[in-house]
C-alpha atoms as a PDB file:
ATOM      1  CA  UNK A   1     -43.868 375.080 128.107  1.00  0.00           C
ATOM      2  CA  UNK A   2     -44.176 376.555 131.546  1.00  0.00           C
ATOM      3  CA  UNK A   3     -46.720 379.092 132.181  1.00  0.00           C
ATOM      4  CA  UNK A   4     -46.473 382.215 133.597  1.00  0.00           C
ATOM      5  CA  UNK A   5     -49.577 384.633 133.658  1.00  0.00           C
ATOM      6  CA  UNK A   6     -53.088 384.197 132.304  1.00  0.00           C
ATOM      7  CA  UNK A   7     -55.447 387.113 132.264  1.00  0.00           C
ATOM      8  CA  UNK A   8     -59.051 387.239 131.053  1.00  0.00           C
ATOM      9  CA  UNK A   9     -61.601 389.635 130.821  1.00  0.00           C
ATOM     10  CA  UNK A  10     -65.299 388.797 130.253  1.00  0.00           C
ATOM     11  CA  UNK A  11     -64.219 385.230 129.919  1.00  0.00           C
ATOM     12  CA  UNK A  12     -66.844 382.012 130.889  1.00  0.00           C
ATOM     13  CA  UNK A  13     -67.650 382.817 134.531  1.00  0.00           C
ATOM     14  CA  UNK A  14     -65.098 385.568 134.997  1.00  0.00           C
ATOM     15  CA  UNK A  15     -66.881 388.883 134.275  1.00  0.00           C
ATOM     16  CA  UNK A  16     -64.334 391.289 135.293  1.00  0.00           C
ATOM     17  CA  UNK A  17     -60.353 390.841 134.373  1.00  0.00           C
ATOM     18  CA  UNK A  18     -58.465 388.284 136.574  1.00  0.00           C
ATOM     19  CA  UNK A  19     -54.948 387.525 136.536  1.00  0.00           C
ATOM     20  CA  UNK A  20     -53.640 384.310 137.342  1.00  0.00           C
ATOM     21  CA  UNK A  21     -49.850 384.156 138.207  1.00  0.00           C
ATOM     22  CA  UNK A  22     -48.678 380.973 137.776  1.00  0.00           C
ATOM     23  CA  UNK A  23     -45.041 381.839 139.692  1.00  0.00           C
ATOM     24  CA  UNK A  24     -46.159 382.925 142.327  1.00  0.00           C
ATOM     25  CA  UNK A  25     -45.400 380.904 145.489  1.00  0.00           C
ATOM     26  CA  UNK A  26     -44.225 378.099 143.663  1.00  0.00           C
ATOM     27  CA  UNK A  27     -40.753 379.331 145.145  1.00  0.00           C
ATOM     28  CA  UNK A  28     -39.008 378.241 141.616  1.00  0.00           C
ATOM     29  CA  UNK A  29     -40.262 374.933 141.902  1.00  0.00           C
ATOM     30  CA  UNK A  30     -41.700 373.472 138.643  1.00  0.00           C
ATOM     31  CA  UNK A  31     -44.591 371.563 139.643  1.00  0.00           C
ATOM     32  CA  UNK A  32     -48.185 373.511 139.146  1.00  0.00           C
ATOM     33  CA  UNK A  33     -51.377 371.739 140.394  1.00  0.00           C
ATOM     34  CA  UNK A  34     -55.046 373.534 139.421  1.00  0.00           C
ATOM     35  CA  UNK A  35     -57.417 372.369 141.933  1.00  0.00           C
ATOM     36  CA  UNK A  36     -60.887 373.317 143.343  1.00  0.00           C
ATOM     37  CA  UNK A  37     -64.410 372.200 143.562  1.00  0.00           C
ATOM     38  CA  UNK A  38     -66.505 371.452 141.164  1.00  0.00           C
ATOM     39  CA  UNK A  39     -67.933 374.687 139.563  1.00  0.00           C
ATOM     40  CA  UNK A  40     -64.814 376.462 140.723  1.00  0.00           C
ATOM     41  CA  UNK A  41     -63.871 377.443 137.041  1.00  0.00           C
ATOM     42  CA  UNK A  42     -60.453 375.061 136.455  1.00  0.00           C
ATOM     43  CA  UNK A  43     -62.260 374.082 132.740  1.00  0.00           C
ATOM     44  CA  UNK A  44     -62.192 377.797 132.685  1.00  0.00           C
ATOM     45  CA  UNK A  45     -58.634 378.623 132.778  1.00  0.00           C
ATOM     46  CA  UNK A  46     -57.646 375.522 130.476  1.00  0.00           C
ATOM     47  CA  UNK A  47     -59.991 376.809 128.117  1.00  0.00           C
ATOM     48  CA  UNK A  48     -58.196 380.163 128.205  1.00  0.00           C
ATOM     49  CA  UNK A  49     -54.979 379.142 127.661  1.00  0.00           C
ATOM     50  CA  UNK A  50     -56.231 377.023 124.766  1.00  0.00           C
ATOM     51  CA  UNK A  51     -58.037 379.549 123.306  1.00  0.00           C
ATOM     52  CA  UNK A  52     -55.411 381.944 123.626  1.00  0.00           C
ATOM     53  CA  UNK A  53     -52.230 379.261 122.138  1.00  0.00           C
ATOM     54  CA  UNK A  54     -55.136 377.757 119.264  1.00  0.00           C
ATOM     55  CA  UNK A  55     -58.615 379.770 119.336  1.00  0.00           C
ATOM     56  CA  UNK A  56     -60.082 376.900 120.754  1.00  0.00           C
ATOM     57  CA  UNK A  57     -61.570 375.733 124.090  1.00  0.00           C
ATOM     58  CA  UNK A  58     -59.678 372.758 125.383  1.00  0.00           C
ATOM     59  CA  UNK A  59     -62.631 370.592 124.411  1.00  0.00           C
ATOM     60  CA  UNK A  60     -63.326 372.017 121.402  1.00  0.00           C
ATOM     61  CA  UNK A  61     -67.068 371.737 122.564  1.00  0.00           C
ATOM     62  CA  UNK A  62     -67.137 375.628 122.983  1.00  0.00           C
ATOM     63  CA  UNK A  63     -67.283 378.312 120.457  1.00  0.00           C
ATOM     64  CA  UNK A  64     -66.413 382.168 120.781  1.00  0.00           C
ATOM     65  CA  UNK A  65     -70.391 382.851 121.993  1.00  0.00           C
ATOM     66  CA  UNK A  66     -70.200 380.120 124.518  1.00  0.00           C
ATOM     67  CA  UNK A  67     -67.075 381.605 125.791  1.00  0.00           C
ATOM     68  CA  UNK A  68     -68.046 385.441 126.379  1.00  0.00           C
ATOM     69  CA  UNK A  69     -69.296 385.810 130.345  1.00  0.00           C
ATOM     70  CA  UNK A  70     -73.186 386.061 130.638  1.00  0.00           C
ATOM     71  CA  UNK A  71     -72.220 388.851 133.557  1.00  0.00           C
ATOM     72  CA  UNK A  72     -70.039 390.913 131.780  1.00  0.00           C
ATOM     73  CA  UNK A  73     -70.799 394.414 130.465  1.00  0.00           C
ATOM     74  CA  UNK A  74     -71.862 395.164 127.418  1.00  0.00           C
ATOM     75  CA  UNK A  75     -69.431 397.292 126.621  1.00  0.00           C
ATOM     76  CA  UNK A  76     -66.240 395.314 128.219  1.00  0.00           C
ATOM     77  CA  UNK A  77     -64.283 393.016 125.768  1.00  0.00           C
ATOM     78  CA  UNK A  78     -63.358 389.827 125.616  1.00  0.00           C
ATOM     79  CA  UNK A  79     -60.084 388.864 125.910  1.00  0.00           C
ATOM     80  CA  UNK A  80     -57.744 386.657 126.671  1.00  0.00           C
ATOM     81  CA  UNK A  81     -53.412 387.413 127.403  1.00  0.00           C
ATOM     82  CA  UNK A  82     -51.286 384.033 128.013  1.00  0.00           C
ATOM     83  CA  UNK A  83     -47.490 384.562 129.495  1.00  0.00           C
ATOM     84  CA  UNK A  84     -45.007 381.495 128.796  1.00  0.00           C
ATOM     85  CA  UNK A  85     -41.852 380.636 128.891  1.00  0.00           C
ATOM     86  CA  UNK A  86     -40.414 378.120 126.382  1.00  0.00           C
ATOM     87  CA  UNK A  87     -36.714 377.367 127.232  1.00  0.00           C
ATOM     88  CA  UNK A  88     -34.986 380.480 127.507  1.00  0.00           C
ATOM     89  CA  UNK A  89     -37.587 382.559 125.614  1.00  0.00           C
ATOM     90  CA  UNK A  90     -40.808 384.151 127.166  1.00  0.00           C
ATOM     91  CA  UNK A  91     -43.967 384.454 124.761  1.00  0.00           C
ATOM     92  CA  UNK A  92     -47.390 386.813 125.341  1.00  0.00           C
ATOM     93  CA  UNK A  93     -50.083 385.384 122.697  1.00  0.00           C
ATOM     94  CA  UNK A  94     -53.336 387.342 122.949  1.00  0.00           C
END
């Protein structure tokens, strides 16, 4: 499997949407690295894409509650939209 976009909205820290795009400046290389601090919200995006391939956090610690941002709106939705290619066939699972 080799990703391609993630985007959340209201999701863990992320209050707002935020697109991830996993192609960009890898300059069709196929080596992806997710780095940062601690804090920085890399948990974050694995949970995402778990939740989004299995409705589960990668851990399975989490559940949907723990999941929703603290920060977001009331009225903004949580969601999550994964992008992946598997061979020659790209995939959107929501």
């Amino acid at each position: 499997m080799r990703p391609i976009k993630l985007r959340m909205t209201a999701f863990e820290p992320y209050a707002n949407t935020v697109e991830l795009d996993f192609e960009q400046g890898l300059n069709g290389e196929n080596f992806l690295l997710i780095y940062g601090a601690t804090g920085a919200g890399k948990t974050s995006i694995l949970d995402a894409i778990c939740y989004a391939l299995y409705n589960k956090s990668s851990g399975g610690d989490r559940n949907d509650k723990m999941m929703r941002s603290n920060q977001a709106a009331p009225n903004v939705v949580t969601a999550v939209e994964f992008d992946f290619a598997l061979g020659d066939k790209i995939y959107t699972v929501c």
